[in-house]
Protein backbone atom coordinates (compact mmCIF):
# COMPACT_ATOMS: atom_id res chain seq x y z
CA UNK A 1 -54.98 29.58 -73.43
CA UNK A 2 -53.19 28.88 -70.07
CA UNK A 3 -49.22 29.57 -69.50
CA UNK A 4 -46.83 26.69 -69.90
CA UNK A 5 -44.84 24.78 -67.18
CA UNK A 6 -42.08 26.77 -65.48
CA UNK A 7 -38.83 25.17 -65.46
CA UNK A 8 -37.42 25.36 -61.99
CA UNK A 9 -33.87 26.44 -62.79
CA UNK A 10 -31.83 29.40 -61.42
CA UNK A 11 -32.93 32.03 -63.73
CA UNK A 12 -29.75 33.92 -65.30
CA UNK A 13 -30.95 37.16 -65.82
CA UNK A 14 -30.71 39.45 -62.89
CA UNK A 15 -33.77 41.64 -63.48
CA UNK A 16 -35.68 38.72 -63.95
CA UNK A 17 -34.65 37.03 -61.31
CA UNK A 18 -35.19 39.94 -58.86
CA UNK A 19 -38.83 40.35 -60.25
CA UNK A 20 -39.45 36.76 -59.94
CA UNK A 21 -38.31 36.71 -56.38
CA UNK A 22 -40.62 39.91 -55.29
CA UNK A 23 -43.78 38.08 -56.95
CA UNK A 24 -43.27 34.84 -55.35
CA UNK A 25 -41.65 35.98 -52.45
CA UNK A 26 -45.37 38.34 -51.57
CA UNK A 27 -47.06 35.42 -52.31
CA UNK A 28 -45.61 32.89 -49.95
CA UNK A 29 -46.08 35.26 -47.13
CA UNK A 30 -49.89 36.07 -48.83
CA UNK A 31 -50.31 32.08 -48.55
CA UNK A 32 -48.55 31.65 -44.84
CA UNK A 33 -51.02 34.60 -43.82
CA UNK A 34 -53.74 32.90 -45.08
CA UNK A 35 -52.95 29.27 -43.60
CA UNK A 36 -52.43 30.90 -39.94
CA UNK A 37 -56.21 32.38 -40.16
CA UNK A 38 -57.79 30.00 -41.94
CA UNK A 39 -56.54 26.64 -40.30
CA UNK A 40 -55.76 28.32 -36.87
CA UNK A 41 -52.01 27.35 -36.96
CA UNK A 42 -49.15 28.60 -35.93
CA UNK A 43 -47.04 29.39 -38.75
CA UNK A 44 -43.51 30.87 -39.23
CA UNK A 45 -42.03 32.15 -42.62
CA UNK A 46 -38.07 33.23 -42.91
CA UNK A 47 -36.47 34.39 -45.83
CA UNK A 48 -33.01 35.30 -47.03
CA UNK A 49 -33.01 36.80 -50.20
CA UNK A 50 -29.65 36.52 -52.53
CA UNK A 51 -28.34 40.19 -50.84
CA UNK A 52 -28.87 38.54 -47.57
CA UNK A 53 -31.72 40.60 -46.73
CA UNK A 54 -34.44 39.07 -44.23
CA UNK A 55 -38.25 38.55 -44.65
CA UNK A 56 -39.97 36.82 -42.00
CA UNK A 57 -43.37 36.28 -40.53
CA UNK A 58 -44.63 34.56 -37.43
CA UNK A 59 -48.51 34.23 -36.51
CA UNK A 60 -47.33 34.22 -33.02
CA UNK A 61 -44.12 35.63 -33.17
CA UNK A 62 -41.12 34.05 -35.24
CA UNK A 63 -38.71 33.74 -32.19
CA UNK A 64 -41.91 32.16 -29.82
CA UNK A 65 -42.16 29.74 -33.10
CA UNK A 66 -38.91 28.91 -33.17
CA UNK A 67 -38.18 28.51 -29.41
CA UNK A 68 -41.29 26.08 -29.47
CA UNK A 69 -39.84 24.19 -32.33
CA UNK A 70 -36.02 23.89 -30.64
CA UNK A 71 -38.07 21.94 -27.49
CA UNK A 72 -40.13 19.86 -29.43
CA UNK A 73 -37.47 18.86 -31.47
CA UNK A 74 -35.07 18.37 -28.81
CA UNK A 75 -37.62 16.61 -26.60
CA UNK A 76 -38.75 13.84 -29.25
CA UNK A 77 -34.70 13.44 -29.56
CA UNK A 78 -34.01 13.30 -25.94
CA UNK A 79 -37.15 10.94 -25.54
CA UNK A 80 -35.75 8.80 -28.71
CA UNK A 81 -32.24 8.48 -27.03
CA UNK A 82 -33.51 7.66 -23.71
CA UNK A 83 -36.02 4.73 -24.83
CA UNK A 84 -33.04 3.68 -26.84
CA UNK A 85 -30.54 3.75 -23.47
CA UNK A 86 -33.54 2.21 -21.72
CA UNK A 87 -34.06 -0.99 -23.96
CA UNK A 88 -30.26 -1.02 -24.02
CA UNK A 89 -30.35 -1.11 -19.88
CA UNK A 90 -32.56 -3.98 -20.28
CA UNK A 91 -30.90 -6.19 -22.58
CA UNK A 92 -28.31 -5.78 -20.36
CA UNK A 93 -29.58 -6.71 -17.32
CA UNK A 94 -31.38 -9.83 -18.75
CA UNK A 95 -27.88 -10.76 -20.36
CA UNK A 96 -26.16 -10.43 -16.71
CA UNK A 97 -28.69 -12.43 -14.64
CA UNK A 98 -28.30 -15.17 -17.33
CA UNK A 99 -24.56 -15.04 -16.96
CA UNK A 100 -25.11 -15.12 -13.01
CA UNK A 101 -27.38 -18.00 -12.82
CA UNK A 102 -24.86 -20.02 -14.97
CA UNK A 103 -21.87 -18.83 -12.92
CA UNK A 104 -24.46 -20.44 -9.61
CA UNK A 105 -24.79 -23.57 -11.49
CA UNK A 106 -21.78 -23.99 -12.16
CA UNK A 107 -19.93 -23.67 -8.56
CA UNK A 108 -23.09 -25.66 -7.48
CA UNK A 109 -21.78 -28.64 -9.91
CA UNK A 110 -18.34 -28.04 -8.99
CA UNK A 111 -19.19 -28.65 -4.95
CA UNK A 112 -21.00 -31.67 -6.46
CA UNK A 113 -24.66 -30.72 -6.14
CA UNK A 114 -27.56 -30.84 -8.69
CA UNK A 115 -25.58 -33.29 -10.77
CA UNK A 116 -28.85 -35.52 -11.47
CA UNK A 117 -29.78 -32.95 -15.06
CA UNK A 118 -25.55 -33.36 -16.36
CA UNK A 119 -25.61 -36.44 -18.84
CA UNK A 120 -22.49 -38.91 -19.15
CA UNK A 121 -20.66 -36.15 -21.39
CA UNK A 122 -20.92 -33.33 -18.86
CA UNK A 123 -19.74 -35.54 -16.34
CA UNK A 124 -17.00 -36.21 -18.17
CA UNK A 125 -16.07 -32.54 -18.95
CA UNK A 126 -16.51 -31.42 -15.10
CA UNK A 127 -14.30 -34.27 -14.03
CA UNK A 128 -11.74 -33.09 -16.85
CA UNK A 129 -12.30 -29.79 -15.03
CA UNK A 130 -12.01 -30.71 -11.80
CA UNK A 131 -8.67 -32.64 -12.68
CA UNK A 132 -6.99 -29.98 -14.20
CA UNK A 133 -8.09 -27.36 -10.67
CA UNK A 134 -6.44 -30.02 -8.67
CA UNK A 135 -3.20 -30.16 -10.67
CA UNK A 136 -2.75 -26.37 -10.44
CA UNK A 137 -3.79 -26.44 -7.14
CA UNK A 138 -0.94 -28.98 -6.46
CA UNK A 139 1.33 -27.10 -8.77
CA UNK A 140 1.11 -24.11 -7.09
CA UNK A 141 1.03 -25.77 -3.30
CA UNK A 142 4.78 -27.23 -4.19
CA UNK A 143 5.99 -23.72 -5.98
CA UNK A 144 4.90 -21.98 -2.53
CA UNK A 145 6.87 -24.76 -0.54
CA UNK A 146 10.13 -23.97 -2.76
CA UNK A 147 9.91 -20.57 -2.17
CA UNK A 148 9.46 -20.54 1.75
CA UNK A 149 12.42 -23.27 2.05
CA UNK A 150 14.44 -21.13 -0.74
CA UNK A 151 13.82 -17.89 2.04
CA UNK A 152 14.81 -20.01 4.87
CA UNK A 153 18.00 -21.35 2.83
CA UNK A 154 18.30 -17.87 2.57
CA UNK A 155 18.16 -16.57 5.86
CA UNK A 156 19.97 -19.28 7.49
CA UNK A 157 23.37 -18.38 5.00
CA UNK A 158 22.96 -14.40 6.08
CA UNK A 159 22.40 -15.61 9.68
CA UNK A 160 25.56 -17.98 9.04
CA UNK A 161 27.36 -15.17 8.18
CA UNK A 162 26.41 -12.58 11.02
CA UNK A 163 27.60 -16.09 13.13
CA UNK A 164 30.75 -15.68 11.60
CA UNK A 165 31.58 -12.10 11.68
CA UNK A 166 30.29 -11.81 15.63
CA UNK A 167 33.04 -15.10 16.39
CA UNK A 168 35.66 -13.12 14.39
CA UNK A 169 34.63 -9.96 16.16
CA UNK A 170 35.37 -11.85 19.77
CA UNK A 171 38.28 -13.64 19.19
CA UNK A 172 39.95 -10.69 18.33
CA UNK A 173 38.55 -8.90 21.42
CA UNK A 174 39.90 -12.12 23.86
CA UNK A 175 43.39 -11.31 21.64
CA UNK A 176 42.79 -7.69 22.96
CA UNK A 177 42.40 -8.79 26.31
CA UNK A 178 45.10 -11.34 26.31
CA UNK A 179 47.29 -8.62 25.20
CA UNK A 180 46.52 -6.32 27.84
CA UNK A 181 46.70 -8.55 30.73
CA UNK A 182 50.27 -9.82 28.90
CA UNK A 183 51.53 -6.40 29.68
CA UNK A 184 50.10 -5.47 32.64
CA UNK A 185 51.93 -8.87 33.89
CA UNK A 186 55.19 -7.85 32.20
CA UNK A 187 54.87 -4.30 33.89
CA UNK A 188 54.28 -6.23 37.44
CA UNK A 189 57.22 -7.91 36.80
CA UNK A 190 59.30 -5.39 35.75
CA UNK A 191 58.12 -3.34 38.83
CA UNK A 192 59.17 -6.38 41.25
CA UNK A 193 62.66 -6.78 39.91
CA UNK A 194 63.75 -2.66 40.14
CA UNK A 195 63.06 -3.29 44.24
CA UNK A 196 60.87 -0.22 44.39
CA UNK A 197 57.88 -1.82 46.52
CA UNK A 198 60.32 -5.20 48.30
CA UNK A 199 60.96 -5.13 51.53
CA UNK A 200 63.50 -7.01 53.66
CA UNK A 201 62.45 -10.34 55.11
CA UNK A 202 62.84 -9.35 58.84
CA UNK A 203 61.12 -6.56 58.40
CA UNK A 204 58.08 -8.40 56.58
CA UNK A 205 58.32 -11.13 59.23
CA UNK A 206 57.87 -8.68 61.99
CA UNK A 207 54.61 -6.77 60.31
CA UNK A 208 53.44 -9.89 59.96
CA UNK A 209 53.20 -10.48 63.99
CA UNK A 210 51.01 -8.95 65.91
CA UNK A 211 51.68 -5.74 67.58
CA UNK A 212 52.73 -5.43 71.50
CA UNK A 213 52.96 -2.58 74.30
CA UNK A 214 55.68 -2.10 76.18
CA UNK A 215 55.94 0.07 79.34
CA UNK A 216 58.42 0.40 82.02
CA UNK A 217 62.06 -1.82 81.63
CA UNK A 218 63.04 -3.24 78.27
CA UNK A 219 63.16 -6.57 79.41
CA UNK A 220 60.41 -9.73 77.87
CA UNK A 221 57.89 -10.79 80.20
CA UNK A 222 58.53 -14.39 80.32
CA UNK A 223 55.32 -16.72 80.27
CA UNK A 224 53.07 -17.65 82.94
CA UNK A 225 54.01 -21.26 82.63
CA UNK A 226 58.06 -20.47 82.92
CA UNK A 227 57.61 -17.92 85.90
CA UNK A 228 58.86 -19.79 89.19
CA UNK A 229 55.82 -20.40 91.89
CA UNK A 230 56.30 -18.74 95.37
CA UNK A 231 55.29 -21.43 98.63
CA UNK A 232 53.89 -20.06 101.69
CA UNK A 233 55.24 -16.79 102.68
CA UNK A 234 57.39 -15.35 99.75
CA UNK A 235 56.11 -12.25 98.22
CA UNK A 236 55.16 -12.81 94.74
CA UNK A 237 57.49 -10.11 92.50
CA UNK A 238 57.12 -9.43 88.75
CA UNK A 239 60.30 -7.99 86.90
CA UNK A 240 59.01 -5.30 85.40
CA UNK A 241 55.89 -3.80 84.71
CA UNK A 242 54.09 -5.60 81.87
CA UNK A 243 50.24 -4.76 80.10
């Protein structure tokens, strides 16, 4: 008569439970023992019991096992992710050089070439399109315009200004000098009137002729013209000696 069907269920009693665990827990190691030599694998067994105690075995060593697990896991995963980036890469590309060859035909139909494929509708539309350009391009060609003659509106009113301020800045300079010369004039005249510098007429009339010599008697030398002529044998005689 053979033994019924375990139910797997945490088993509540604690002796039982540790017995079970001693049984089973010889024969899984019995059975990974057995694999390894049998099949020539590679196996590794680890087991925490409820006290946190380890059991472990390794047909080639548990940590060589496990080492050789992490890269072939992480491999397959690194190898997954980068056929994933890959095809990724690729749609992308394929997605741009359709976008670019659209953007080509495009500016070729908007200079007006290869228009022979475009039916009456798509005509249509790029001549809408082509309206609208030229309307901005208008739009913004008059806003410039405003804006340079608004600067030079601008700079002519500050160079009005500076205009003004340099006038106002010389007339009261020539009031300055008008001043100045006003009373130097009224100090010349002032100066003139006290008879500090005048002089007496005779006195200016006589620097004013030019200066003689005199040597010998105190008497004028009459001019050659007035002096009387001697005839024949009188002895020519000069009053005076005169230089």
């Amino acid at each position: 008569m053979g033994r019924g069907r375990v139910e797997l269920k945490r088993i509540e009693n604690k002796i039982n439970r540790q017995v079970t665990f001693s049984k089973r827990r010889n024969g899984l190691l019995k059975k990974a023992y057995e694999l390894s030599v049998l099949c020539d694998a590679e196996v590794a067994l680890i087991v925490f019991s409820s006290r946190g105690k380890l059991y472990e075995f390794g047909s080639a060593g548990t940590s060589k096992t496990l080492e050789r697990y992490q890269r072939c896991c992480y491999t397959s995963q690194d190898a997954t992710i980068a056929d994933r980036e890959k095809q990724n890469w690729y749609q992308e590309v394929a997605r741009l050089k359709a976008k670019f060859e659209s953007l080509q035909s495009a500016q070729r139909h908007l200079l007006g070439e290869d228009l022979g494929p475009l039916s009456v509708k798509e005509l249509q539309q790029l001549e809408r399109q082509l309206e609208a350009s030229l309307s901005q391009a208008r739009q913004r060609k008059t806003q410039i315009m405003f804006d340079q003659m608004e600067e030079l509106r601008k700079k002519e009113h500050h160079l009005g200004e500076i205009n003004k301020q340099l006038k106002t800045k010389l007339e009261a300079e020539g009031e300055n000098l008008r001043a100045i010369q006003g009373s130097w004039e009224s100090d010349a005249t002032n100066v003139g009137g006290g008879n500090v510098f005048s002089m007496h007429p005779s006195h200016s009339s006589a620097m004013e002729c030019e200066p003689t010599l005199q040597i010998g008697y105190h008497q004028l030398v009459q001019p050659e013209g007035s002096l009387p002529r001697n005839s024949g044998g009188e002895n020519n005689f000069m009053l005076g000696w005169v230089l």
